[in-house]
Protein backbone atom coordinates (compact mmCIF):
# COMPACT_ATOMS: atom_id res chain seq x y z
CA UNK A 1 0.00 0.00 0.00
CA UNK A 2 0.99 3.39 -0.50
CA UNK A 3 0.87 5.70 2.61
CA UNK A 4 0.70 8.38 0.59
CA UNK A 5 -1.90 7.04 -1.10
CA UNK A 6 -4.86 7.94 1.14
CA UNK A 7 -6.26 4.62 0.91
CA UNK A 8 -8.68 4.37 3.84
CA UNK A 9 -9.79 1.06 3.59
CA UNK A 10 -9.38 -0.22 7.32
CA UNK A 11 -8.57 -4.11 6.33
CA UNK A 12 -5.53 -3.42 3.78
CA UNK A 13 -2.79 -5.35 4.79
CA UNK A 14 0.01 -3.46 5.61
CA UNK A 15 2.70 -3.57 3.34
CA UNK A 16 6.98 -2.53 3.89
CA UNK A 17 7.56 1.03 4.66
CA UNK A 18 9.94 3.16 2.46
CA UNK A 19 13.06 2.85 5.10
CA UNK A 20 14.39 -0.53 5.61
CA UNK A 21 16.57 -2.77 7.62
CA UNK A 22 19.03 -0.14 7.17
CA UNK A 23 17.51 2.34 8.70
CA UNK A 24 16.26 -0.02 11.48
CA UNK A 25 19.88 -1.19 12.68
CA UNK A 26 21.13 2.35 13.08
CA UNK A 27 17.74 3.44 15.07
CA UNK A 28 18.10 0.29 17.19
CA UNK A 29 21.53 1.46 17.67
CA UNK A 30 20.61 4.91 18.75
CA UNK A 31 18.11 3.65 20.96
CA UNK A 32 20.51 1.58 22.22
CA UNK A 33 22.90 4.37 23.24
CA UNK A 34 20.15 6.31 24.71
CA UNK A 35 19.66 3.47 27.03
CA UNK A 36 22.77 3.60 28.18
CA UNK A 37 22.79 7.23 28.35
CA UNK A 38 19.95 7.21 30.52
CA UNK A 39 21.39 4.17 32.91
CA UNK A 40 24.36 6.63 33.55
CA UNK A 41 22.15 9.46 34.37
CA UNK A 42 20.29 6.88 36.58
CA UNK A 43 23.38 5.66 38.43
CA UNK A 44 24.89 9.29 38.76
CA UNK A 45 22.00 10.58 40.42
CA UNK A 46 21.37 8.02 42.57
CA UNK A 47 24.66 7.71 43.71
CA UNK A 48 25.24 11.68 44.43
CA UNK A 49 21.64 11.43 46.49
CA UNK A 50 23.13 8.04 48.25
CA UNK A 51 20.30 6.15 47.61
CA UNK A 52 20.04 1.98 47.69
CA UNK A 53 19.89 0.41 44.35
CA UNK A 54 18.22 -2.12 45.85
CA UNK A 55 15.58 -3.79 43.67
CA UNK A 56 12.60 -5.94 45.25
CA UNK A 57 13.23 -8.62 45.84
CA UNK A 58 11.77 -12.00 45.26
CA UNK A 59 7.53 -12.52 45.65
CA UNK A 60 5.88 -13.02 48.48
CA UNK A 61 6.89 -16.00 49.16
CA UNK A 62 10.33 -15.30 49.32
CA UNK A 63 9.69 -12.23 51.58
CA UNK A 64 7.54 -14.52 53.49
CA UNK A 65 10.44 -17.35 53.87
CA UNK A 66 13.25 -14.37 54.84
CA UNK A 67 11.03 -12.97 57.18
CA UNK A 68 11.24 -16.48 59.25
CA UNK A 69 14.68 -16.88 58.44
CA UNK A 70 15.59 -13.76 59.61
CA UNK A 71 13.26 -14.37 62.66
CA UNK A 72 15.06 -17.41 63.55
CA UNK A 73 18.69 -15.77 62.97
CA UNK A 74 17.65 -13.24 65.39
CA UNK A 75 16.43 -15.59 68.32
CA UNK A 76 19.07 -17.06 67.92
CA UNK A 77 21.43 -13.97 68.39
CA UNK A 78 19.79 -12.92 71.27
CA UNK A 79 20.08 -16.39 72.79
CA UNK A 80 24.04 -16.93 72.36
CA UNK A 81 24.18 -12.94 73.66
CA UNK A 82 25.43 -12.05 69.74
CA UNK A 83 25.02 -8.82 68.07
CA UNK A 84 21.58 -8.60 66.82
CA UNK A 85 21.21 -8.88 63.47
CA UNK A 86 19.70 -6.34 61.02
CA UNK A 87 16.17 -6.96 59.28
CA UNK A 88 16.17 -8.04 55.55
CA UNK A 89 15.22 -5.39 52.91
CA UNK A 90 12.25 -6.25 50.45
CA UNK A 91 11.70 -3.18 48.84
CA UNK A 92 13.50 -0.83 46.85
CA UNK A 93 13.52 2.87 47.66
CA UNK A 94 11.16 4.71 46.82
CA UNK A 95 13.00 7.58 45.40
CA UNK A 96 15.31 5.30 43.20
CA UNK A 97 12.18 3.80 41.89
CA UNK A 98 10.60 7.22 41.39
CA UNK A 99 13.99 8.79 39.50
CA UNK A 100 13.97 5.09 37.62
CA UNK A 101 10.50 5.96 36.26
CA UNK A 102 11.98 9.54 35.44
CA UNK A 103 14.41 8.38 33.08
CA UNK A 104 12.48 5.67 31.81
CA UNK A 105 9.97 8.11 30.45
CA UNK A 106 12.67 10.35 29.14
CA UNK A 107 14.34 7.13 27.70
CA UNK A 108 10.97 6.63 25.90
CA UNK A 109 10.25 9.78 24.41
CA UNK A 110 13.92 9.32 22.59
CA UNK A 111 12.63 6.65 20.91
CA UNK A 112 9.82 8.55 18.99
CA UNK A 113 12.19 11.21 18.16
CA UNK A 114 14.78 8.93 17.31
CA UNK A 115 11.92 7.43 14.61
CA UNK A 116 10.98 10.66 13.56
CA UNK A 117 15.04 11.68 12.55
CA UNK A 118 16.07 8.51 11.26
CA UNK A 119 12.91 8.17 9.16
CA UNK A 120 13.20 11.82 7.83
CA UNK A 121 9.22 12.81 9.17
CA UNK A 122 7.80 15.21 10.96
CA UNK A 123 5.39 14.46 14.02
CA UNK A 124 2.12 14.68 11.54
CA UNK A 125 3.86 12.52 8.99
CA UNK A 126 4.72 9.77 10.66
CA UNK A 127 1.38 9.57 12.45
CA UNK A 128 -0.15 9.37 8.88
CA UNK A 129 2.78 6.83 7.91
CA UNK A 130 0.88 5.01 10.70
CA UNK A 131 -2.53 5.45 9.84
CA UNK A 132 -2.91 7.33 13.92
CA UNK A 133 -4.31 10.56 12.68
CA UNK A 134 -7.63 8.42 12.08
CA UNK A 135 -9.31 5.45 14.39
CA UNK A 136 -12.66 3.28 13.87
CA UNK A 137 -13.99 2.86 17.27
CA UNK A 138 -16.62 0.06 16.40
CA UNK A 139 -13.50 -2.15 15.56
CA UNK A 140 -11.70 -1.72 19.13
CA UNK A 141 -13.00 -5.39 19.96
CA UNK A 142 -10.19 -6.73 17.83
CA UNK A 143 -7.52 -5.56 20.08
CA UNK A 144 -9.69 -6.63 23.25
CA UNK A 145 -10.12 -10.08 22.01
CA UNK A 146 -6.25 -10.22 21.70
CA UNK A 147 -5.74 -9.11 24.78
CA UNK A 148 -8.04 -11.33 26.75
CA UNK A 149 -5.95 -14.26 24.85
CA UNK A 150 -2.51 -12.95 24.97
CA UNK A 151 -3.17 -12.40 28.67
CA UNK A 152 -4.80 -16.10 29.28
CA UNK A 153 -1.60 -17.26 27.67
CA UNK A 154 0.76 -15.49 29.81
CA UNK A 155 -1.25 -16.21 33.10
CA UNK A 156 -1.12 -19.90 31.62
CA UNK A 157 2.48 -19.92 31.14
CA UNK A 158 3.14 -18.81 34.53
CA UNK A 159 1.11 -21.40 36.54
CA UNK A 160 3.03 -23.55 34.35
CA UNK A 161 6.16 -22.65 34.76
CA UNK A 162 5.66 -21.82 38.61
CA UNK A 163 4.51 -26.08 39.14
CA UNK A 164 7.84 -27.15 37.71
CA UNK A 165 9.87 -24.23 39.80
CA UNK A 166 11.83 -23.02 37.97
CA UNK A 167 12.69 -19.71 38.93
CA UNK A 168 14.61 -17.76 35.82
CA UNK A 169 11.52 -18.48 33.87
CA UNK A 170 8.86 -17.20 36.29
CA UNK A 171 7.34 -13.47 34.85
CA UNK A 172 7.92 -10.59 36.93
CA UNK A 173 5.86 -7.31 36.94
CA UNK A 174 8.22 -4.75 35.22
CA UNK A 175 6.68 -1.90 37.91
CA UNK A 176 8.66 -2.93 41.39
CA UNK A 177 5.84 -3.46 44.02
CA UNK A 178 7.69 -0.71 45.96
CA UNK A 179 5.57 1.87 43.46
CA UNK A 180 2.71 0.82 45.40
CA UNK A 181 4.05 1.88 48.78
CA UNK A 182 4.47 6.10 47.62
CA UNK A 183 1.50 8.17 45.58
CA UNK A 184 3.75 10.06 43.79
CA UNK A 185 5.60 6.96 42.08
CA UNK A 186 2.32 4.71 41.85
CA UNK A 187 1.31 8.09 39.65
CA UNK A 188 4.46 7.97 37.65
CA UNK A 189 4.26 4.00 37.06
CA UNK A 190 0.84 4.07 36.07
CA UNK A 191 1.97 7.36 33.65
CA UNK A 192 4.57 4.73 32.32
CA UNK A 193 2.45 1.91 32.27
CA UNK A 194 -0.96 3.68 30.73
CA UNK A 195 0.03 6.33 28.45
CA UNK A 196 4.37 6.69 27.27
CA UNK A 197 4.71 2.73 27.02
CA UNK A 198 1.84 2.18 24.67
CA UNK A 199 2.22 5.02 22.34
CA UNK A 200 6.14 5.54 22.02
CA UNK A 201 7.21 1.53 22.43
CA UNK A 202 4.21 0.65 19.86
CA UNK A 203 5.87 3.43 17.86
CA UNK A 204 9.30 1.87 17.78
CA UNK A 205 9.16 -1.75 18.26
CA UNK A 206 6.14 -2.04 15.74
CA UNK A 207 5.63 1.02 13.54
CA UNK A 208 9.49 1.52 13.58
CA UNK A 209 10.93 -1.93 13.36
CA UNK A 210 8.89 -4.79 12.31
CA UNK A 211 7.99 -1.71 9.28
CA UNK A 212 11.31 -1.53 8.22
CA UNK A 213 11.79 -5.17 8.57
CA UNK A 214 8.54 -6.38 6.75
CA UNK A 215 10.15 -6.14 3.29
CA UNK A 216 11.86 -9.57 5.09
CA UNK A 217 8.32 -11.12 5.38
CA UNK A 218 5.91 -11.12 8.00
CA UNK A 219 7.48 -13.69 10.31
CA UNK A 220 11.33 -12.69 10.50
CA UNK A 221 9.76 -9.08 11.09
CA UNK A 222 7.65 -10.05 13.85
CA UNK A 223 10.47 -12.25 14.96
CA UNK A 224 13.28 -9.95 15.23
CA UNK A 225 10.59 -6.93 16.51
CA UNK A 226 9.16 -9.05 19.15
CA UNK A 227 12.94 -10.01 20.37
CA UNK A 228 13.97 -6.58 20.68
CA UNK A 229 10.33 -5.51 22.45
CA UNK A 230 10.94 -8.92 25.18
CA UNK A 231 14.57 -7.65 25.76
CA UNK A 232 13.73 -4.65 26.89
CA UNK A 233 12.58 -5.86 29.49
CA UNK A 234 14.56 -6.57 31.24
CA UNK A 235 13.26 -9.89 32.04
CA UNK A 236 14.54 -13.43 31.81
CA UNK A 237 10.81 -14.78 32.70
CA UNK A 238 9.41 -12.87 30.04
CA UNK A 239 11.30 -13.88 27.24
CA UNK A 240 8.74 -16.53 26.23
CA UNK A 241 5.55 -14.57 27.17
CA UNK A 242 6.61 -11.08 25.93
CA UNK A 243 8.01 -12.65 22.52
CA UNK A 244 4.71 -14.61 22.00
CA UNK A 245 2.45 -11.21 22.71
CA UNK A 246 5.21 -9.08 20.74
CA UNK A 247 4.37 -11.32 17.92
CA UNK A 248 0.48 -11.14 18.40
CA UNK A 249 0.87 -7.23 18.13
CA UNK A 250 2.93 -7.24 15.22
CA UNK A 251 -0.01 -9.11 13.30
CA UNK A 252 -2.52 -6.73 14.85
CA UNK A 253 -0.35 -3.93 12.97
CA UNK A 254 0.60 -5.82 10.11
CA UNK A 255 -3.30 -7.19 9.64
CA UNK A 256 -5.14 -4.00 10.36
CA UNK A 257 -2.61 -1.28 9.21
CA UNK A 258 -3.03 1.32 11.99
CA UNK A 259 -1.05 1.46 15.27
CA UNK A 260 -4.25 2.78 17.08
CA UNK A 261 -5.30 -1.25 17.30
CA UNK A 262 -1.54 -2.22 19.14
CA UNK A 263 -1.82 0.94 21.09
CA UNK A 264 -5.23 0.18 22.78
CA UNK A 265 -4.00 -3.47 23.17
CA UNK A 266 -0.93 -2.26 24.73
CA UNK A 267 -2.62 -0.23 27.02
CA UNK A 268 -5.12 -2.60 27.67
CA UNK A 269 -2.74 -5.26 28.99
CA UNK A 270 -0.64 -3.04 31.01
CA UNK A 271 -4.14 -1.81 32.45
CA UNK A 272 -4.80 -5.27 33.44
CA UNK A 273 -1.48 -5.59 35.52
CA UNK A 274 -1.69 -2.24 36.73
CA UNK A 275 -5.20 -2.30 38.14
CA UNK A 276 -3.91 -5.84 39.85
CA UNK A 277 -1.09 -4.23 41.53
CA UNK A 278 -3.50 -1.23 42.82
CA UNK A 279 -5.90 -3.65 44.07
CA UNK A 280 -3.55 -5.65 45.82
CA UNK A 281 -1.58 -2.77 47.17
């Protein structure tokens, strides 16, 4: 299809955009370096403000089993007249989390400009590239069908992977659970999770990537766009989930043509496991 075109027809397949794997590799590189970029800026500021880097850690049942551990160690302490020892940290602080969620919505936003300069378009052209400057409302039960699947798949997967126990492979939430301990960073997660994520990551991994890449076919683009989207991440226990749902949105875009149906899935499933980790706060 042309994008110039202005075919409207919502069920045209989409086909390879004008820049190519070319253009792909060098913004995947940039991307890259503003990653690092804004893991430096991460570290330097929490270092000068002396904060912990400490991460949560484990689920509940691992806070549950260090809690008696630690319960135990301490009894014991005061028993043999030792030094007491110090209680465990769980939770990572708050303001590292909050000036995490800083960068990582800075970090974000790069990678819509970073589209925009490597593809040569200005904001209104590449949302017309996309086919975002129009939506058809009576067909947003696509996207919520895939989501109700892609989400039974990945709740699936977990159960299963939790019964064997194997730990590497067991999904984490990408928001720490510390966000729900402070107002001010359970606003920024759900900032992150709700709005930057689904437009400027859709942008990227899918308008961005697997566009460029589709002259390849439909199933090394998806492929090689749903690999990048699952390693950024950050998450071994996602690799299998994230590349399976990375895929599914990749044929929303590629089946549909507009980014408006991977955007409301997107937001949709982060919705889900937002509103869980409010309600179980």
């Amino acid at each position: 299809m042309n994008e110039h075109s202005g075919d409207k027809r919502p069920n045209r397949r989409l086909q390879p955009r004008d820049w190519g794997p070319k253009e792909v590799l060098i913004g995947v590189g940039v991307a890259l370096s503003a990653f690092a970029l804004s893991l430096a800026l991460f570290t330097v500021i929490v270092g000068v403000s002396g904060r912990s880097y400490l991460v949560d850690d484990g689920d509940v049942f691992d806070k549950a089993r260090k809690a008696v551990t630690f319960a135990d160690e301490r009894l014991a302490a005061a028993a043999r007249g030792d030094t007491l020892p110090g209680p465990p940290e769980f939770f990572a602080d708050v303001t590292s989390v909050e000036i995490g969620l800083g960068t990582t919505i800075l970090t974000d936003v790069a990678l819509v400009a970073i589209v925009g300069i490597v593809t040569k378009r200005s904001a209104r052209e590449l949302a017309a590239t996309l086919r975002m400057d129009r939506y058809d409302v009576r067909t947003i039960w696509r996207p919520v069908i895939a989501v109700i699947a892609a989400y039974g798949f990945v709740a699936v997967y977990a159960v299963a992977v939790r019964s064997i126990g194997y730990g590497p492979l067991i999904p984490q939430s990408t928001l720490p659970e510390s966000v729900a301990r402070d107002a001010l960073a359970l606003s920024m997660a759900g900032v992150v999770a709700l709005v930057v994520a689904p437009l400027t990551e859709e942008i990227f991994f899918r308008g961005f990537v697997f566009g460029g890449l589709l002259r390849w076919g439909f199933w090394p683009a998806a492929s090689l766009s749903g690999a990048l989207f699952t390693l950024s991440h950050l998450d071994t226990g996602s690799i299998i989930p994230f590349f399976v749902v990375g895929v599914v949105m990749a044929w929303l875009f590629w089946w549909r043509g507009t980014l408006w149906d991977n955007i409301t899935f997107h937001f949709l499933f982060n919705f889900t496991s937002f509103a869980l980790l409010v309600a179980t706060r």
